[in-house]
C-alpha atoms as a PDB file:
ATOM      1  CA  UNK A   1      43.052 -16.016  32.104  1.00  0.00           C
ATOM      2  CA  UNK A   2      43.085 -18.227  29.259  1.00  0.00           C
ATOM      3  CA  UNK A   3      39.889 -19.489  27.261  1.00  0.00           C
ATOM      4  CA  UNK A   4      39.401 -23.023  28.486  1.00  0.00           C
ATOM      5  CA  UNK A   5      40.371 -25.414  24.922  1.00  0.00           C
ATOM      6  CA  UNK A   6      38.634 -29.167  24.676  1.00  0.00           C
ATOM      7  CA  UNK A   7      41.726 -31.606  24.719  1.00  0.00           C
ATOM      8  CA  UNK A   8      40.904 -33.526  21.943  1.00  0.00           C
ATOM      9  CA  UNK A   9      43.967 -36.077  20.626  1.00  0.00           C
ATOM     10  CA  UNK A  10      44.600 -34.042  18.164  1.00  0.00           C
ATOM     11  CA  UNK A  11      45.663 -31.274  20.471  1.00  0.00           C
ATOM     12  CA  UNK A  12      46.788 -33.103  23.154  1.00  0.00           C
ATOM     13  CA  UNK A  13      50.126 -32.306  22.347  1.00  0.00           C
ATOM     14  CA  UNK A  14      49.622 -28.487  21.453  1.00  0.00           C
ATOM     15  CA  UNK A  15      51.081 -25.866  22.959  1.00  0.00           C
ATOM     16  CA  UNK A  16      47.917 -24.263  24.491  1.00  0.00           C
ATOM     17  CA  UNK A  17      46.982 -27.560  26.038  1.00  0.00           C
ATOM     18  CA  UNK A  18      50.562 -27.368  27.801  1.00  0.00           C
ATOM     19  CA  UNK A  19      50.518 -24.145  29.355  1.00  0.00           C
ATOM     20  CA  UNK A  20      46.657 -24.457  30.516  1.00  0.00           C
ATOM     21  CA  UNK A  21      47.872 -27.824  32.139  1.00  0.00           C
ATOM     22  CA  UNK A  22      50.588 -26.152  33.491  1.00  0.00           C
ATOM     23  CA  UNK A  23      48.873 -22.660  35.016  1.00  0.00           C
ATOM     24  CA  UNK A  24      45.697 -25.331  36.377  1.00  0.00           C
ATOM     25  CA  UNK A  25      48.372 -27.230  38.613  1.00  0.00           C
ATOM     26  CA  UNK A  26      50.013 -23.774  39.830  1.00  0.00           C
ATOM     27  CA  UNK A  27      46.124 -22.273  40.184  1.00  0.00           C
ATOM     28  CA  UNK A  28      45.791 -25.462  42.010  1.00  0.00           C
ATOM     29  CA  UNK A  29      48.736 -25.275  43.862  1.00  0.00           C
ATOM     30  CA  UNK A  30      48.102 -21.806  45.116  1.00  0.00           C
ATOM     31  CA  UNK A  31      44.872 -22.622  46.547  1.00  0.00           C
ATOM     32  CA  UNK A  32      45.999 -25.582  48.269  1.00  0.00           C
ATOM     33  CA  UNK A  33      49.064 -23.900  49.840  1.00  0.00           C
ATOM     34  CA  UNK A  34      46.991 -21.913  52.571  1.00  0.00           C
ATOM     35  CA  UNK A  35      50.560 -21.183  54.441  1.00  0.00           C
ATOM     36  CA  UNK A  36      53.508 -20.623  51.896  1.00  0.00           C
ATOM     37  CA  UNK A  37      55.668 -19.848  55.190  1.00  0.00           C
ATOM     38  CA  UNK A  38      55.384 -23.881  55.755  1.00  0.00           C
ATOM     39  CA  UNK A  39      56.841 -24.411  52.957  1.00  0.00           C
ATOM     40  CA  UNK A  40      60.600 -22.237  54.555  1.00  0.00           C
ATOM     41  CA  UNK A  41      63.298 -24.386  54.604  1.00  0.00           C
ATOM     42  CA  UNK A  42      61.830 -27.914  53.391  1.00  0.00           C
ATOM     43  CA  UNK A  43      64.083 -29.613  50.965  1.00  0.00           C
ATOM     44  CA  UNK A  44      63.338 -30.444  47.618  1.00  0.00           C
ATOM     45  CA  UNK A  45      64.118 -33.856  47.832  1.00  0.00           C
ATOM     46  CA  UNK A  46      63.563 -36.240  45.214  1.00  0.00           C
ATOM     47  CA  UNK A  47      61.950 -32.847  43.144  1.00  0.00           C
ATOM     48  CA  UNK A  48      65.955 -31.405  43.658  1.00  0.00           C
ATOM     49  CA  UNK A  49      66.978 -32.554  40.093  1.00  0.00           C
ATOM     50  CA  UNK A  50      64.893 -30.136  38.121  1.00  0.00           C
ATOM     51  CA  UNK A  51      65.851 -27.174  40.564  1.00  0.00           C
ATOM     52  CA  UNK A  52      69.470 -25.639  40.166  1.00  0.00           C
ATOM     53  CA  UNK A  53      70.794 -24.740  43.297  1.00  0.00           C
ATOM     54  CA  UNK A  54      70.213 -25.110  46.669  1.00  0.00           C
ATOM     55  CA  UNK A  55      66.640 -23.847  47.187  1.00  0.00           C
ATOM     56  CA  UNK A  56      63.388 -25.089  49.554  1.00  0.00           C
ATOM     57  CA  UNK A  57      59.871 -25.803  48.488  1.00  0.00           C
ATOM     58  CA  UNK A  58      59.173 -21.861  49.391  1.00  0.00           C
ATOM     59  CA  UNK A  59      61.855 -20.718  46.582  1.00  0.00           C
ATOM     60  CA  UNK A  60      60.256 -23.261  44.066  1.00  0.00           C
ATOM     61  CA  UNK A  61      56.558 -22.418  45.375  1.00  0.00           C
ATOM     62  CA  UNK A  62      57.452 -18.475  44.351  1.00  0.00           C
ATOM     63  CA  UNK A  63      59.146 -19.956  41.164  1.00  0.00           C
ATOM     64  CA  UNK A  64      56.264 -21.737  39.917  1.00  0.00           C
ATOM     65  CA  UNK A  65      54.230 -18.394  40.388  1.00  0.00           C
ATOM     66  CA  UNK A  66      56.097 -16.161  38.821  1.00  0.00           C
ATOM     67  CA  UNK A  67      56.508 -18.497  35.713  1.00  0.00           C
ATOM     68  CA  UNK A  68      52.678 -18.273  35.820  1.00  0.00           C
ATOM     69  CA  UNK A  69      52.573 -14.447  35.926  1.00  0.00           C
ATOM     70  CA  UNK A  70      55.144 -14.383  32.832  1.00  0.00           C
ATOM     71  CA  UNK A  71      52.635 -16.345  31.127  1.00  0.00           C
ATOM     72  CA  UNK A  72      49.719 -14.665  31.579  1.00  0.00           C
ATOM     73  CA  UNK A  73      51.246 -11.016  31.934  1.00  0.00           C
ATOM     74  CA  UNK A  74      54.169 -11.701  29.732  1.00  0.00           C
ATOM     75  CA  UNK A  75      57.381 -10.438  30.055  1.00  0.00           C
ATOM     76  CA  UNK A  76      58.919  -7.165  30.058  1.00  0.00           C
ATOM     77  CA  UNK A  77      61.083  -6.994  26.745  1.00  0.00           C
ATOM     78  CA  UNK A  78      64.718  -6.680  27.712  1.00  0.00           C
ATOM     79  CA  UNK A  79      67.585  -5.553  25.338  1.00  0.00           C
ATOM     80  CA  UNK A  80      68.717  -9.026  25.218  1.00  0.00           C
ATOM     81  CA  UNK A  81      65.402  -9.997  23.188  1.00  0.00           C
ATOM     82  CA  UNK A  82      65.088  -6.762  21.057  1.00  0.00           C
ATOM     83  CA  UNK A  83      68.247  -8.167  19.039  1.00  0.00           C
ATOM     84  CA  UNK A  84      68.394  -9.503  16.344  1.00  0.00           C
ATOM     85  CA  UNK A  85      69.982 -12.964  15.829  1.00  0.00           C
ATOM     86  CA  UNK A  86      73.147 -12.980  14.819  1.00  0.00           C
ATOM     87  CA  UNK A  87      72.057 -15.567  12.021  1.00  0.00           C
ATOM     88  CA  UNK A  88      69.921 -13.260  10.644  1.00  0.00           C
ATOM     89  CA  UNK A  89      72.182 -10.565  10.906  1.00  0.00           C
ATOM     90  CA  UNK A  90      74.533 -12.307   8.384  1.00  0.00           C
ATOM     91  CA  UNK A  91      71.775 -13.285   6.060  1.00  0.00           C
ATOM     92  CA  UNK A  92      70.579 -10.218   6.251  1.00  0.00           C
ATOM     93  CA  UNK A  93      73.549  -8.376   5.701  1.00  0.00           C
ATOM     94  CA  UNK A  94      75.179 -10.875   2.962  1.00  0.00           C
ATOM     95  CA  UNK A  95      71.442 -10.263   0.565  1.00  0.00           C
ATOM     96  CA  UNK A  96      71.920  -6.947   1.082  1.00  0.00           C
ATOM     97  CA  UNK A  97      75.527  -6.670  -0.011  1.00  0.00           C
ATOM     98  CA  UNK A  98      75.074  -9.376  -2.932  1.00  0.00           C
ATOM     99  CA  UNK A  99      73.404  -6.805  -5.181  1.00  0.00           C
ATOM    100  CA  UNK A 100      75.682  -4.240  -7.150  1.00  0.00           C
ATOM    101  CA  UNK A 101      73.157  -3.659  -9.700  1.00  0.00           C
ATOM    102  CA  UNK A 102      70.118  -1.681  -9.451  1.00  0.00           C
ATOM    103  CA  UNK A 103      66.732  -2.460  -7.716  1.00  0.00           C
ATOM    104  CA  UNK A 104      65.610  -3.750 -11.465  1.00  0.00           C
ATOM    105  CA  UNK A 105      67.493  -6.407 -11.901  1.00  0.00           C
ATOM    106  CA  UNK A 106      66.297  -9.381 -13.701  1.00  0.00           C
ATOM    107  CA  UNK A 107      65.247 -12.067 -11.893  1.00  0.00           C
ATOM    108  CA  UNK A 108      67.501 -14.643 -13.731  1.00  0.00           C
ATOM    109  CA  UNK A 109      70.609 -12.699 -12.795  1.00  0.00           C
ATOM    110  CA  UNK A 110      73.129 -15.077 -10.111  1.00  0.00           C
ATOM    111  CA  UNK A 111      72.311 -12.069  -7.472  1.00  0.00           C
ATOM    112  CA  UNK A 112      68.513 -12.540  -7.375  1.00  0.00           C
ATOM    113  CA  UNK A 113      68.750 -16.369  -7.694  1.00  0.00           C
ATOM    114  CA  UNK A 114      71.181 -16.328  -5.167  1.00  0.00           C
ATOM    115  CA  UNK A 115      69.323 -13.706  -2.795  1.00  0.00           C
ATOM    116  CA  UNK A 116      66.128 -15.758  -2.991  1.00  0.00           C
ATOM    117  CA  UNK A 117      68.381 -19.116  -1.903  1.00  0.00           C
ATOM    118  CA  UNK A 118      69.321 -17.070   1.169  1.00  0.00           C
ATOM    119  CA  UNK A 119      65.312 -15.770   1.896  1.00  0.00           C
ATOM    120  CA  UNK A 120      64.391 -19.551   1.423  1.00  0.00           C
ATOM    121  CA  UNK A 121      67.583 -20.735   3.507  1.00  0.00           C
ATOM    122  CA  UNK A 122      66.448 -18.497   6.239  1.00  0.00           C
ATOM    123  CA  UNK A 123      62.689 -19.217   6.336  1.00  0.00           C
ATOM    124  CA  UNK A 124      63.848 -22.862   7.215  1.00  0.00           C
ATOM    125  CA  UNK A 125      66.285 -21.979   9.158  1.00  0.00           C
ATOM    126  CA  UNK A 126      63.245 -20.077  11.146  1.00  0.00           C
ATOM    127  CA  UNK A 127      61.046 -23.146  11.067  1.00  0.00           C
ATOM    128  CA  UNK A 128      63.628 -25.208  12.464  1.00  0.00           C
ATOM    129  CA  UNK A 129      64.373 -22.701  15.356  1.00  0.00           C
ATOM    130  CA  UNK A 130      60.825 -22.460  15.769  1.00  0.00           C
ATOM    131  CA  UNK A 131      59.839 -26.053  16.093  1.00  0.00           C
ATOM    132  CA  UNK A 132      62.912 -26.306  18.485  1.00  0.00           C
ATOM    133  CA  UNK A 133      61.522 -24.180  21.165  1.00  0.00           C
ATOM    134  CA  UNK A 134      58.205 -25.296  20.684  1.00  0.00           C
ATOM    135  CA  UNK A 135      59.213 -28.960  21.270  1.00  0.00           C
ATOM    136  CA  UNK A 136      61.560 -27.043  24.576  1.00  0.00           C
ATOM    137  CA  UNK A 137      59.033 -25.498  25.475  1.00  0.00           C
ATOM    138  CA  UNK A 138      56.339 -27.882  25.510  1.00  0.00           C
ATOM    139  CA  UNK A 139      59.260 -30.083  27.669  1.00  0.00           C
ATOM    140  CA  UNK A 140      60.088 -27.658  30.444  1.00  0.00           C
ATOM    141  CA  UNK A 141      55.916 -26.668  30.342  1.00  0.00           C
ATOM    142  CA  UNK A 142      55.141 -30.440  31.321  1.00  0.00           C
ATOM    143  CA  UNK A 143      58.276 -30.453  33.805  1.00  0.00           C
ATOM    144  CA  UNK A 144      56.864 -28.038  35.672  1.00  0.00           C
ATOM    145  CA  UNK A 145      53.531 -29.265  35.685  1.00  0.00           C
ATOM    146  CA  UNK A 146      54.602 -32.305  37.595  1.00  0.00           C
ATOM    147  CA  UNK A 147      56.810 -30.371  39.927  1.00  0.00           C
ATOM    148  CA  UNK A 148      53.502 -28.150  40.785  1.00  0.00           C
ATOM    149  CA  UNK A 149      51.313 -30.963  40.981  1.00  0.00           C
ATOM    150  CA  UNK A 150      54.482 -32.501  42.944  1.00  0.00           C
ATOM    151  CA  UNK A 151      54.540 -29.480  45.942  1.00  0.00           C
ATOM    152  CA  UNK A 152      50.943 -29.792  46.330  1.00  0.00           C
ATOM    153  CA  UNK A 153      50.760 -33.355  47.381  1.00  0.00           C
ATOM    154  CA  UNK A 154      54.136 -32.949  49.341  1.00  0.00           C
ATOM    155  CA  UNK A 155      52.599 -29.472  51.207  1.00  0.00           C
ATOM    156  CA  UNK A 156      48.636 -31.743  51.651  1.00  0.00           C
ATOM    157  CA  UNK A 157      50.954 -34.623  53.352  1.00  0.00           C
ATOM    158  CA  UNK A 158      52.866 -32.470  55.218  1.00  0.00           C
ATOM    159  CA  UNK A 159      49.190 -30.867  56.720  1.00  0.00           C
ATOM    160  CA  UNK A 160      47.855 -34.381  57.008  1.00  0.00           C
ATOM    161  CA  UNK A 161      45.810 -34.538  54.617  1.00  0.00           C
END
């Protein structure tokens, strides 16, 4: 479990405060929902436009879970992730080439200047991907929130509570 963090404005928007909003409203969720099986063949409803397909409050109940479980246990690394981008591939690939001299060349040769273009054009390049999917992240984090915070209320109405 994660280390509770004070939610200061600062951090309001960070990405720790995101995901411990997000596993509170499943933990929350999961204790409320006494009887999952009551959940079997409910609609989604209004909730149907963040779900793809045709699925019940059950099949998003188990969702929300196991999005929990990947955060906490992370996921298994598939072959798909070990690769490298294909981005970085060519960057890669095209510093690597650009060099027909030896390892000590100077540094105001066209190959180094040029090499060290492609290292800086690739370290922003990485920022930029990496703020990208932070700011994605953070998005389908708070999403989800609401939809868990969503199937409680909609499972405590449906007890009478």
């Amino acid at each position: 479990m994660m280390q509770s963090i004070s939610q200061t404005p600062a951090k309001k928007n960070s990405l720790f405060n995101a995901m411990n909003r997000f596993l509170g409203a499943v933990n929350n969720m999961d204790r409320t929902v006494m009887v999952p099986s009551l959940l079997r063949d409910v609609p989604l409803g209004d909730d149907a436009e963040l779900c793809e397909g045709d699925t019940d409050m059950f099949s998003y109940y188990q969702l929300l879970k196991s999005i929990r479980r990947d955060i906490e246990w992370g996921l298994k690394v598939s072959p798909v992730v070990k690769e490298t981008p294909p981005r970085l591939t060519r960057l890669n690939s095209n510093a690597s080439t650009g060099s027909t001299g030896s390892s000590s060349s100077f540094a105001s040769s066209p190959d180094s200047v040029s090499s060290e273009d492609d290292d800086y054009e690739e370290h922003e390049d990485l920022q930029k991907q990496f703020q990208y999917h932070l700011a994605g992240l953070q998005g389908v984090l708070g999403k989800l929130t609401t939809q868990a915070n969503s199937l409680t209320s909609r499972y405590n109405q449906s007890i009478g509570l």
